[in-house]
Protein backbone atom coordinates (compact mmCIF):
# COMPACT_ATOMS: atom_id res chain seq x y z
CA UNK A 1 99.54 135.46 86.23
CA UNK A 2 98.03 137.14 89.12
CA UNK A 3 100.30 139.67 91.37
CA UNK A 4 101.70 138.47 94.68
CA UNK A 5 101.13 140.59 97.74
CA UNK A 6 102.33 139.50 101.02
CA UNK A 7 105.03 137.38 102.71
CA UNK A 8 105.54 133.55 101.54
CA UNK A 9 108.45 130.76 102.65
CA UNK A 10 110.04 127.72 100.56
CA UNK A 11 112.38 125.51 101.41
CA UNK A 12 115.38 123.89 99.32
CA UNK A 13 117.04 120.90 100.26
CA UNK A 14 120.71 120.78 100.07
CA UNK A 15 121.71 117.72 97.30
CA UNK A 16 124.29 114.96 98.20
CA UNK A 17 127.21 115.58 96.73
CA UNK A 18 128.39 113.21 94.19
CA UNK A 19 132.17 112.28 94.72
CA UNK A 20 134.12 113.18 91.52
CA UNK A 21 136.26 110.23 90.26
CA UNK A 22 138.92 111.72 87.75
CA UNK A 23 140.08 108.43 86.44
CA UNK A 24 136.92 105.81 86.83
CA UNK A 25 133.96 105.83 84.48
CA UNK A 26 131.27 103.22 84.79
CA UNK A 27 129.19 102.54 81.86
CA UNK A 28 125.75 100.69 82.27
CA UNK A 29 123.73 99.24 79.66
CA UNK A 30 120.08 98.52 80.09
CA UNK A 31 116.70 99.66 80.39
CA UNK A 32 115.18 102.87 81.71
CA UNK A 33 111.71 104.02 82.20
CA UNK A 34 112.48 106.58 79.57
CA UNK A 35 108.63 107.58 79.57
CA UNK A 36 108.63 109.79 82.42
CA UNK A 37 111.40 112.17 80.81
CA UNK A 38 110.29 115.26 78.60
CA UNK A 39 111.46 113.99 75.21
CA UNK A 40 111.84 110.04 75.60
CA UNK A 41 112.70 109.58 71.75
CA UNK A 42 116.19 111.51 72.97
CA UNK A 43 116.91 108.83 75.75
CA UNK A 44 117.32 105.87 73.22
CA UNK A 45 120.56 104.60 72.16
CA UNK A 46 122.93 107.48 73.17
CA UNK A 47 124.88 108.03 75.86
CA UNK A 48 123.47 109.29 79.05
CA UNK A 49 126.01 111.13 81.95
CA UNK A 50 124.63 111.91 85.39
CA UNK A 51 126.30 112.85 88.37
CA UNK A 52 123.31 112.48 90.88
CA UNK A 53 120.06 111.05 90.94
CA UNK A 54 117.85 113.75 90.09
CA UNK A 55 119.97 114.59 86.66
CA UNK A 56 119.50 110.57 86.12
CA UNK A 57 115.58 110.82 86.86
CA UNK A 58 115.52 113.79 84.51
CA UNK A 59 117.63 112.04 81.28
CA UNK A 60 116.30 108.85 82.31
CA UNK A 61 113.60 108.72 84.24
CA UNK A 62 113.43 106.20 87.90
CA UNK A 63 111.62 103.04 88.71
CA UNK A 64 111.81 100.93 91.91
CA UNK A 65 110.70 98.15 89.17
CA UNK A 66 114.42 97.37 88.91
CA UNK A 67 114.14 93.98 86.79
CA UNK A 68 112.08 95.63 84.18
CA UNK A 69 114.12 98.89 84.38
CA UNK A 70 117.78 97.59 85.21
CA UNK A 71 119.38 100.70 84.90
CA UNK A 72 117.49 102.31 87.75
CA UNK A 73 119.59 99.34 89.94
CA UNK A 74 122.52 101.49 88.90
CA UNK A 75 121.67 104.87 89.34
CA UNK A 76 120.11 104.09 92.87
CA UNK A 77 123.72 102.17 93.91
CA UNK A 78 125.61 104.72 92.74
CA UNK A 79 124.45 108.15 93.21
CA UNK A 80 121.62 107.08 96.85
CA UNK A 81 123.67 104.25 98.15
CA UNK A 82 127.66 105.67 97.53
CA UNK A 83 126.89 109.18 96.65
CA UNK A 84 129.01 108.52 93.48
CA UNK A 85 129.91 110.57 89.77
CA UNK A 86 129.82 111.04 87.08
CA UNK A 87 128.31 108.03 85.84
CA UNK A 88 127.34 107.15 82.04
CA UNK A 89 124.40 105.34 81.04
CA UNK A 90 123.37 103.52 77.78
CA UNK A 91 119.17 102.81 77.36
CA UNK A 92 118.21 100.56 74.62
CA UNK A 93 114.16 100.32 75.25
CA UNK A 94 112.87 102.24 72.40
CA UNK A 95 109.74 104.70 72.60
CA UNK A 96 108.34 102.07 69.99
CA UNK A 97 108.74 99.10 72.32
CA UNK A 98 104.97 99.42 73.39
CA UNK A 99 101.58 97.31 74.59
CA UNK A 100 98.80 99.49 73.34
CA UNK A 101 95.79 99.39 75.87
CA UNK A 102 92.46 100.27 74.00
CA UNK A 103 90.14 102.57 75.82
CA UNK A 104 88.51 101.27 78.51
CA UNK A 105 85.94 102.33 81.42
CA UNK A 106 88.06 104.54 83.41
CA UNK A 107 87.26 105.50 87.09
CA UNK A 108 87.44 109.34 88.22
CA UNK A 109 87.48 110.11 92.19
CA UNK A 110 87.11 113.96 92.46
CA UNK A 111 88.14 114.36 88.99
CA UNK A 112 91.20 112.18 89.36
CA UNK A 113 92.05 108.69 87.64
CA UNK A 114 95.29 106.86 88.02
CA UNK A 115 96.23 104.63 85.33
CA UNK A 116 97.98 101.36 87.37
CA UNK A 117 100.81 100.59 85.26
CA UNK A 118 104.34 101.97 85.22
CA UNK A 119 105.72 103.06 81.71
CA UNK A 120 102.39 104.89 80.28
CA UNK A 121 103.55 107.35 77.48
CA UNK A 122 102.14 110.89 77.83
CA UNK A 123 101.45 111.44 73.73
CA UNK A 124 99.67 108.09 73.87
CA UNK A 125 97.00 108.46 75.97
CA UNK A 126 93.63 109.55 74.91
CA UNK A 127 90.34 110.19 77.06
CA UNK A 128 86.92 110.13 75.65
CA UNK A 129 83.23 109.61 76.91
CA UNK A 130 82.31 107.62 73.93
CA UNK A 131 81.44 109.65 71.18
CA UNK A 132 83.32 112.52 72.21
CA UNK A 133 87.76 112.98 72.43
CA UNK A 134 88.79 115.12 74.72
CA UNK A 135 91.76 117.52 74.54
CA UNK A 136 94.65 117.42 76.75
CA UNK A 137 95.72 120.81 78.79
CA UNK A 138 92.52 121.91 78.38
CA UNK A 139 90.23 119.22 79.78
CA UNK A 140 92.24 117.40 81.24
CA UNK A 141 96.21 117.27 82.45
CA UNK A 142 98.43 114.66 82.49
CA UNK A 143 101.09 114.21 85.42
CA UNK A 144 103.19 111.46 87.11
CA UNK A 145 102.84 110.66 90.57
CA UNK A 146 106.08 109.65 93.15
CA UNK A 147 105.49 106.11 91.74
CA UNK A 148 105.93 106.29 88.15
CA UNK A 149 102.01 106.04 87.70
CA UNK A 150 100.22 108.50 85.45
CA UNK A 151 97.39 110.95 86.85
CA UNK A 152 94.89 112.30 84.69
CA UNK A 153 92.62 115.32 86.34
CA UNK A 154 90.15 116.59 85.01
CA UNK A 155 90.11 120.53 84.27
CA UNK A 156 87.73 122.69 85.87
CA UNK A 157 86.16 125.10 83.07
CA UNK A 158 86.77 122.76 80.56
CA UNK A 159 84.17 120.56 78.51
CA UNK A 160 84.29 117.50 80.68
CA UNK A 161 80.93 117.75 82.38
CA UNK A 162 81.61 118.69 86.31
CA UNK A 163 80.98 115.14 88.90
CA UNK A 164 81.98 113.02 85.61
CA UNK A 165 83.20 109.59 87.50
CA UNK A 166 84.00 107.43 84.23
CA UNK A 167 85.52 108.29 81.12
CA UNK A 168 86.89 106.04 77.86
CA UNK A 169 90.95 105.85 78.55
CA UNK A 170 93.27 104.35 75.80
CA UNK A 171 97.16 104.19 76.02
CA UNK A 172 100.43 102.78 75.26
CA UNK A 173 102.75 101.87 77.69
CA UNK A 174 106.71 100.81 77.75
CA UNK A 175 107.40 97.07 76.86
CA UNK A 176 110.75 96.02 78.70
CA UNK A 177 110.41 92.57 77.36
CA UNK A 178 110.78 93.59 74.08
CA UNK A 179 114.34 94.17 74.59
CA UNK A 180 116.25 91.27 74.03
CA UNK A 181 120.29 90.01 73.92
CA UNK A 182 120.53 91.67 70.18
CA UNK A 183 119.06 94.54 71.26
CA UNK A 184 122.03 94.77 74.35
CA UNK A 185 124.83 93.96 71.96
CA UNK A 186 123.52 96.20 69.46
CA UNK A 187 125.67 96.88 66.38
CA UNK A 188 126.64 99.80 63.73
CA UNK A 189 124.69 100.96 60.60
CA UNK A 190 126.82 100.13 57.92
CA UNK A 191 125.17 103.17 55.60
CA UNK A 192 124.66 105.76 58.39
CA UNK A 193 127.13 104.98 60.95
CA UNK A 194 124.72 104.94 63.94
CA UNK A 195 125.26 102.70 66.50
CA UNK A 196 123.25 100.92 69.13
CA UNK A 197 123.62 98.87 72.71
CA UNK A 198 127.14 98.02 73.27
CA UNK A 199 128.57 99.50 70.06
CA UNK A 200 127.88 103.39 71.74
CA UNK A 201 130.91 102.85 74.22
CA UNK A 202 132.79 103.66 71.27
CA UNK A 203 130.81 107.10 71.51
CA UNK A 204 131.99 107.64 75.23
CA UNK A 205 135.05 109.51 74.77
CA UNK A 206 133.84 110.94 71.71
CA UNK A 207 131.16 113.34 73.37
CA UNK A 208 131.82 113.45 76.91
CA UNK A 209 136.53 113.22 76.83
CA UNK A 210 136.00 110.49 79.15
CA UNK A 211 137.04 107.27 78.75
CA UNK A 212 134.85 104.36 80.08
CA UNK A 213 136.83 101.78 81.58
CA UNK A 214 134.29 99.78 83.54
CA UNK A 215 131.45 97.93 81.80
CA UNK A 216 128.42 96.51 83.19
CA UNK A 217 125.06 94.95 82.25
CA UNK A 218 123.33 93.55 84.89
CA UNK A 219 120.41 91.80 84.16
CA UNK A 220 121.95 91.27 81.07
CA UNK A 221 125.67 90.19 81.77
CA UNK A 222 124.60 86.75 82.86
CA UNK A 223 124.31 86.02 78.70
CA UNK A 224 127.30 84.40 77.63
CA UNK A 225 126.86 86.30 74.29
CA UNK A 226 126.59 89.77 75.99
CA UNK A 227 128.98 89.18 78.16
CA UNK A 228 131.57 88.10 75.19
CA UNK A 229 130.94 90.52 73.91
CA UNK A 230 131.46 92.98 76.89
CA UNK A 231 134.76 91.77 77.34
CA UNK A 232 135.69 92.19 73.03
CA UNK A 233 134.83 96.15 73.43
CA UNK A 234 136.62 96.31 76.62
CA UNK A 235 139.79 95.16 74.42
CA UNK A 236 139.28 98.02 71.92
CA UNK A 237 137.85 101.07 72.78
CA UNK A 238 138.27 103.82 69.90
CA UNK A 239 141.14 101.84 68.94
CA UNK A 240 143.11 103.13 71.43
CA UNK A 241 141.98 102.38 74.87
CA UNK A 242 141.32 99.38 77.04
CA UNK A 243 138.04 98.42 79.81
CA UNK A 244 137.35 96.08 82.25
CA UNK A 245 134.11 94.36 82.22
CA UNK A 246 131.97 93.43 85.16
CA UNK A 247 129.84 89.96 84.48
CA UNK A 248 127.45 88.67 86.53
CA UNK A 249 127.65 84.90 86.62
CA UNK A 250 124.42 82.85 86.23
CA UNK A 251 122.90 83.04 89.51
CA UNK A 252 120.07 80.61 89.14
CA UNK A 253 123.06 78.36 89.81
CA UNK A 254 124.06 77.02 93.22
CA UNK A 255 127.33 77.76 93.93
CA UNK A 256 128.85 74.14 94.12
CA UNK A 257 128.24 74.15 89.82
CA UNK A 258 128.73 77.78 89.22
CA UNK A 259 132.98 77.26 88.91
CA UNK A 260 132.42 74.88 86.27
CA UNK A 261 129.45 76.93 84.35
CA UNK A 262 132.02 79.85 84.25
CA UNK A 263 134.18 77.64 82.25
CA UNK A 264 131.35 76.24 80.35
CA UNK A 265 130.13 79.72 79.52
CA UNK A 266 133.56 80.94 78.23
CA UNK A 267 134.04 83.89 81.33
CA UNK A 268 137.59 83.68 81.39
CA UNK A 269 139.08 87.08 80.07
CA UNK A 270 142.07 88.95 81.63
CA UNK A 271 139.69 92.03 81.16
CA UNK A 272 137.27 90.42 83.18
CA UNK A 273 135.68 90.46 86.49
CA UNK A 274 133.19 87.89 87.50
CA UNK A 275 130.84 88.28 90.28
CA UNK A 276 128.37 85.79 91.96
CA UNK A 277 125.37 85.54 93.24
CA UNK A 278 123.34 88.69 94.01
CA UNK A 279 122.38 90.72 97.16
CA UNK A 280 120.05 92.29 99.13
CA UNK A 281 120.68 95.84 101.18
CA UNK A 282 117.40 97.02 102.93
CA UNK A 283 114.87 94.90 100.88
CA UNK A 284 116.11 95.58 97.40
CA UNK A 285 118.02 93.14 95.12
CA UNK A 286 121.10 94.20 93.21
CA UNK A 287 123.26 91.89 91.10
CA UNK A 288 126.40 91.38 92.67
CA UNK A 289 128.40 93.12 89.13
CA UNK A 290 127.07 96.57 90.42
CA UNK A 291 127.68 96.18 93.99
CA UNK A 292 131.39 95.11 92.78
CA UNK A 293 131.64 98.08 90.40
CA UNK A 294 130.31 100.72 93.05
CA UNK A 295 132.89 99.10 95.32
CA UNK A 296 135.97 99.79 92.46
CA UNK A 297 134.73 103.18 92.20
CA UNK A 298 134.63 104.43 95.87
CA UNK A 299 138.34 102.29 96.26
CA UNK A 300 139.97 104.01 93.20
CA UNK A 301 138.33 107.44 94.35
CA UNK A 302 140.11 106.46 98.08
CA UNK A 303 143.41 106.21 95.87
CA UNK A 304 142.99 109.52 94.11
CA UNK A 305 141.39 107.79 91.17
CA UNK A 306 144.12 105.11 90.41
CA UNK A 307 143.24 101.61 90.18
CA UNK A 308 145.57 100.54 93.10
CA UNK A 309 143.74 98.72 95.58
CA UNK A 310 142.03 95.56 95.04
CA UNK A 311 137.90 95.53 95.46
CA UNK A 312 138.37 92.68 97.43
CA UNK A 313 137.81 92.92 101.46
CA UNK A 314 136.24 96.30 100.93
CA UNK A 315 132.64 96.68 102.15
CA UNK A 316 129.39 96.37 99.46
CA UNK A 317 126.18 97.46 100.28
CA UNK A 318 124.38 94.05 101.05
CA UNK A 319 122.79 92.24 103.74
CA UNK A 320 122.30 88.87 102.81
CA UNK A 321 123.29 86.64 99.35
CA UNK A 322 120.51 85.38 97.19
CA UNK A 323 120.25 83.16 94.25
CA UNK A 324 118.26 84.92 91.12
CA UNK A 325 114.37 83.65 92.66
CA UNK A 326 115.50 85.98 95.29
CA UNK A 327 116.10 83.01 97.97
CA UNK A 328 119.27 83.59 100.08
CA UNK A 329 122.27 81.67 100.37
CA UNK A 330 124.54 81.25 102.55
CA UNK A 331 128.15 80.45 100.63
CA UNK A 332 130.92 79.65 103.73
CA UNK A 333 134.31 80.75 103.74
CA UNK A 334 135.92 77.95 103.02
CA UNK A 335 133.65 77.79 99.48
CA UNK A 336 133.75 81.69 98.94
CA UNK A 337 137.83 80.85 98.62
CA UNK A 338 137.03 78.33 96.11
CA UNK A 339 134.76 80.77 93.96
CA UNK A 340 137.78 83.00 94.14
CA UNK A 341 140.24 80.11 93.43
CA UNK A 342 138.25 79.67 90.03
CA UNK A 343 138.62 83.69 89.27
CA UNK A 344 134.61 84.34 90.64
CA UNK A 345 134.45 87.57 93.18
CA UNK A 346 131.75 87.17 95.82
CA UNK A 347 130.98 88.68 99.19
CA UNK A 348 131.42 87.31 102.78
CA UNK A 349 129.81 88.20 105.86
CA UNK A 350 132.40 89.54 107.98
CA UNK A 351 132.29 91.50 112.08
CA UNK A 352 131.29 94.54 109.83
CA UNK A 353 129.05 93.96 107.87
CA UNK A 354 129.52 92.00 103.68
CA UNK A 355 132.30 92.40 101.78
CA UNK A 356 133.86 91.76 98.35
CA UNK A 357 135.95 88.91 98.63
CA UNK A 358 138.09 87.73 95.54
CA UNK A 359 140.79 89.32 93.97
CA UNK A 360 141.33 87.33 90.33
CA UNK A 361 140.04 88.01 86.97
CA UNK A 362 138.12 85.73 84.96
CA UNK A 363 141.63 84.39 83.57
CA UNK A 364 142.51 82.45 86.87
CA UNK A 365 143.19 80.11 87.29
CA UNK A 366 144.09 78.91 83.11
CA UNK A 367 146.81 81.69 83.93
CA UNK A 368 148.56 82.48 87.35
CA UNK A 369 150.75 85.57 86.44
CA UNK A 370 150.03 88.85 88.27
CA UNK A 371 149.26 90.57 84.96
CA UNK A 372 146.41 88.34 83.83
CA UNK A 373 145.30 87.47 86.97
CA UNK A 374 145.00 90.10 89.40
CA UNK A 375 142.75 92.17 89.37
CA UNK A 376 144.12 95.61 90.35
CA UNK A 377 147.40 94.56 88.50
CA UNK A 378 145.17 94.15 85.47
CA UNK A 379 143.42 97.64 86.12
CA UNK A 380 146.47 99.28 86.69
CA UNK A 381 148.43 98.47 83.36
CA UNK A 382 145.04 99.62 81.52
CA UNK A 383 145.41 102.36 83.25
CA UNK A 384 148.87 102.84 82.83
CA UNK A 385 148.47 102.60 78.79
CA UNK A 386 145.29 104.78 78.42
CA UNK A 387 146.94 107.51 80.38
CA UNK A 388 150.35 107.14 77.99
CA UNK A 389 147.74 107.84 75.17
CA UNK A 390 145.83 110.99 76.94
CA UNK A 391 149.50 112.18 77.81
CA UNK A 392 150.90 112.01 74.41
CA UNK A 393 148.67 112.61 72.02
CA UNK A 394 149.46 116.42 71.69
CA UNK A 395 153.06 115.18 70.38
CA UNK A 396 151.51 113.32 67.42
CA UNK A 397 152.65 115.29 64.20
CA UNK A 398 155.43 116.85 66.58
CA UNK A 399 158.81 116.83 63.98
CA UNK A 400 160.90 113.73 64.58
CA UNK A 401 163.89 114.53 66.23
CA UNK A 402 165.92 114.52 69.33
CA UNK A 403 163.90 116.98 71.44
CA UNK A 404 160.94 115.03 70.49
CA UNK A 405 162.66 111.84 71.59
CA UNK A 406 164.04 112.71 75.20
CA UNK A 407 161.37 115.00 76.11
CA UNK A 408 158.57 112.21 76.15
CA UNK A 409 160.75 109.84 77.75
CA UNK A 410 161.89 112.58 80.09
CA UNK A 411 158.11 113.41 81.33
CA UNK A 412 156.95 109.86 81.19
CA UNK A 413 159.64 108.96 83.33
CA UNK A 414 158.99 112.17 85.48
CA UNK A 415 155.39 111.07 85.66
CA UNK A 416 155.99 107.22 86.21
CA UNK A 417 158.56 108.07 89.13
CA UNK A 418 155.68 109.72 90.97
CA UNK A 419 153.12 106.81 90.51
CA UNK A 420 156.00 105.24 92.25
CA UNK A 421 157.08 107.87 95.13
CA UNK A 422 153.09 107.75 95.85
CA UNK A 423 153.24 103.75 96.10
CA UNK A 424 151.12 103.24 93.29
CA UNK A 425 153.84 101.07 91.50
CA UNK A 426 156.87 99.22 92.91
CA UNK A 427 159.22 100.47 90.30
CA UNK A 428 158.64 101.45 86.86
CA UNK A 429 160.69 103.10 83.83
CA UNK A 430 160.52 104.04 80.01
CA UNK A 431 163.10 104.05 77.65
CA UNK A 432 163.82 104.19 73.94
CA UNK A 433 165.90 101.48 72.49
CA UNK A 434 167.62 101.90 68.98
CA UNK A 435 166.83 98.59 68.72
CA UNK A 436 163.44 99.12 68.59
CA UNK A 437 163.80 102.21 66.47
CA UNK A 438 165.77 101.15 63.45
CA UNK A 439 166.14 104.41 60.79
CA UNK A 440 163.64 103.31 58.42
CA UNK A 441 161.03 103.11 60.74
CA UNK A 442 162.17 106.43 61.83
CA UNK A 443 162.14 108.02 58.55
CA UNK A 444 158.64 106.44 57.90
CA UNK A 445 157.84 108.92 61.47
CA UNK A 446 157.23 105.87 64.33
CA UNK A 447 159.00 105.70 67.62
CA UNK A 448 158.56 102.66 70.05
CA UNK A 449 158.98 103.21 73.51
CA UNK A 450 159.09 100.23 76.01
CA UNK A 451 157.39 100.63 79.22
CA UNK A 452 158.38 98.54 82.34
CA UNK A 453 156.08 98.60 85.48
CA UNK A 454 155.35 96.78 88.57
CA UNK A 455 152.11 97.30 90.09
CA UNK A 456 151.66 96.13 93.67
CA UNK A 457 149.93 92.79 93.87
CA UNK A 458 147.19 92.68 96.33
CA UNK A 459 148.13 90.12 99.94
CA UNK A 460 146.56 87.57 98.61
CA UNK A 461 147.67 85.12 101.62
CA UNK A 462 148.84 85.90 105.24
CA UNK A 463 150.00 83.46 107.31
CA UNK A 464 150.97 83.35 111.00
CA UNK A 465 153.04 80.32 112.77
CA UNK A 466 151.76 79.93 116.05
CA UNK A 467 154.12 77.51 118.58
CA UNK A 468 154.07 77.06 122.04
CA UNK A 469 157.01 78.41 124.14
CA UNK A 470 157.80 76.49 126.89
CA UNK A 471 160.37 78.49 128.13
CA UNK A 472 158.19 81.45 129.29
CA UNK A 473 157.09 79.25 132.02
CA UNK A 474 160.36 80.23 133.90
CA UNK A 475 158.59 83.56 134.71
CA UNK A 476 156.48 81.67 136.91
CA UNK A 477 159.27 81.01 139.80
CA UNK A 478 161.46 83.72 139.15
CA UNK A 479 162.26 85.98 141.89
């Protein structure tokens, strides 16, 4: 490396900063253009954090090619759109999910091809005159451009003879539609104990001590298989903790049938939020499930990280509704209340711009209690029982006895009095009951502990009485 002599000037440019949720983890599963990263073989099946877009692009790799790569719709939501992390990522496209390309007459401008396809892997590609293969680094280099596109140049020096304008190229690129439902849903090795697609949220908290309570497929979550089975790992995380999923109903469906396909279609969890149709912001598309879960994330954050506040009436980042061929709709009040009347969240047009409108989970309206049905209500007693867990778990294999006893109902009190001085709960309390704690199952070491709480439903409905009063006409002959 030659010696520098002189004066030179870069420039940096200062990164957004990616809001820090402690509480709310998103966790996406899809497809990534996995062959722009430096070891793509690493990016399959495991889980992927990234607080801001350029850690994503360098895990992950980006594409604007959204419905091929559908976690790219993610990352760009989250960390351009919101400025939001961390966020955790699951990619099930496999470096052996490939269209081979045989070598072909290639083009060279200057010394320069571009190969026109996005996905091209790097260790596939070979470049030949014929008779003759070429070695790469030393007659010719390989390097992505802005758009995901892969630039082959020529090396001055090297063997390739100098104004060469064709050459043989061969590759393999990235096959998205190779990846199928199975692949999503995944599953566990019974002799290895690997897992794949869905099965790795059970390797959230695991690696990272975060636990995922938010999961979303889009592209995918329109399956009623995927999204069954969404809502089964959101019930049983680790064994201990509990999710939410975010579906995306079936939005090839107008919105007069799509009520009666989420019945159809079995999306009617508790742990469930539906969300219908998609939207556009600034001529992308996004599925409506990520726009939804980007809104949870910046509310809870808003709430120091505590799933208070309904999604609903909060602004999304759309600006117009469209049906899956992309052409908009245009779903009226009056009909967005009926989506939410069947336990679908949507977005309205409002002075300000689109909103989330719809506050109830996928178990509305088969159930009308606050705890199944409201969203935030639902959130917050998942929330309330996987922080019980984090909180206590240094007591397990604490001796038995009365110190044990008060002190944990002592600080859980403590800390379930401030979740209500802070108005995150109405009222709540913990005690422990003999009744629940009879002295063999005391002497066998298990204590029970019941847990009372009253998150805030969201104002669902408010009304004003308007009447004409006569008697204010007096004030037009007084004195």
């Amino acid at each position: 490396m030659s010696e520098f002599h002189g004066v030179k000037a870069s420039e940096t440019f200062i990164p957004k900063a990616a809001v820090v949720q402690a509480n709310t983890l998103p966790i996406y599963f899809g497809t990534a253009p996995i062959n722009l990263v430096a070891d793509p073989a690493a990016a399959v099946n495991r889980v992927i954090m990234a607080n801001d877009l350029d850690e994503f692009k360098a895990k992950l790799g980006y594409s604007d090619d959204w419905k091929s790569f559908t976690l790219c719709e993610a990352a760009h939501a989250h960390f351009v759109v919101n400025e939001q992390g961390p966020i955790a990522f699951v990619n099930v496209l496999d470096v052996a999910d490939v269209e081979a390309v045989s070598p072909a007459a290639a083009t060279f401008v200057d010394g320069i091809h571009t190969i026109d396809k996005e996905g091209v892997l790097k260790s596939s590609v070979t470049v030949g005159d014929g008779t003759k293969t070429y070695v790469k680094d030393k007659d010719y280099t390989l390097t992505f451009n802005e758009a995901g596109k892969l630039v082959i140049a020529i090396v001055s020096g090297g063997v390739i003879p100098t104004g060469t304008t064709s050459l043989q190229v061969g590759y393999s690129a990235l096959k998205p539609s190779a990846v199928n439902a199975a692949r999503i849903i995944g599953g566990t090795d019974a002799e290895t104990g690997v897992r794949t697609g869905l099965e790795l949220i059970e390797d959230v908290f695991v690696e990272t001590s975060f636990v995922p309570n938010l999961i979303v497929a889009p592209g995918w979550s329109h399956d009623p298989v995927i999204a069954a089975v969404m809502v089964a790992k959101a019930k049983d995380i680790n064994g201990l903790f509990e999710a939410h999923a975010v579906t995306d109903l079936d939005a090839s469906k107008k919105y007069p049938a799509i009520p009666e396909w989420k019945k159809e279609n079995g999306y009617t969890d508790h742990l469930q939020t539906n969300t219908y149709p998609m939207a556009t912001y600034q001529g992308r598309v996004y599925h409506m499930s990520t726009l939804v879960t980007a809104d949870m994330v910046a509310t809870d954050q808003a709430n120091g990280g505590i799933p208070v506040q309904t999604p609903s009436n909060q602004p999304i980042t759309a600006d117009g509704l469209v049906y899956a061929d992309k052409s908009p709709v245009a779903i009226p009040f009056d009909q967005a209340n009926i989506l939410n009347s069947n336990g679908i969240v949507t977005g309205i047009r409002w002075q300000d711009g689109f909103r989330a409108w719809g506050n109830r989970t996928g178990a509305y309206p088969e159930y009308t209690d606050a705890q199944r049905t409201f969203i935030p209500v639902r959130r917050m007693f998942s929330y309330i029982k996987n922080n019980l867990i984090l909180r206590y778990w240094q007591q397990v294999d604490d001796p038995l006895d009365r110190r044990l006893i008060e002190s944990v109902t002592d600080d859980a009190n403590i800390w379930i009095n401030g979740l209500v001085g802070a108005g995150y709960l109405l009222g709540g309390r913990v005690e422990f009951r003999a009744s629940d704690n009879p002295t063999d199952q005391l002497g066998n070491g298990k204590m029970v502990y019941r847990v009372f709480i009253t998150p805030p439903s969201p104002a669902q409905e408010i009304e004003f009485i308007v009447t004409y009063d006569a008697s204010y006409l007096a004030a037009l002959t007084a004195a």
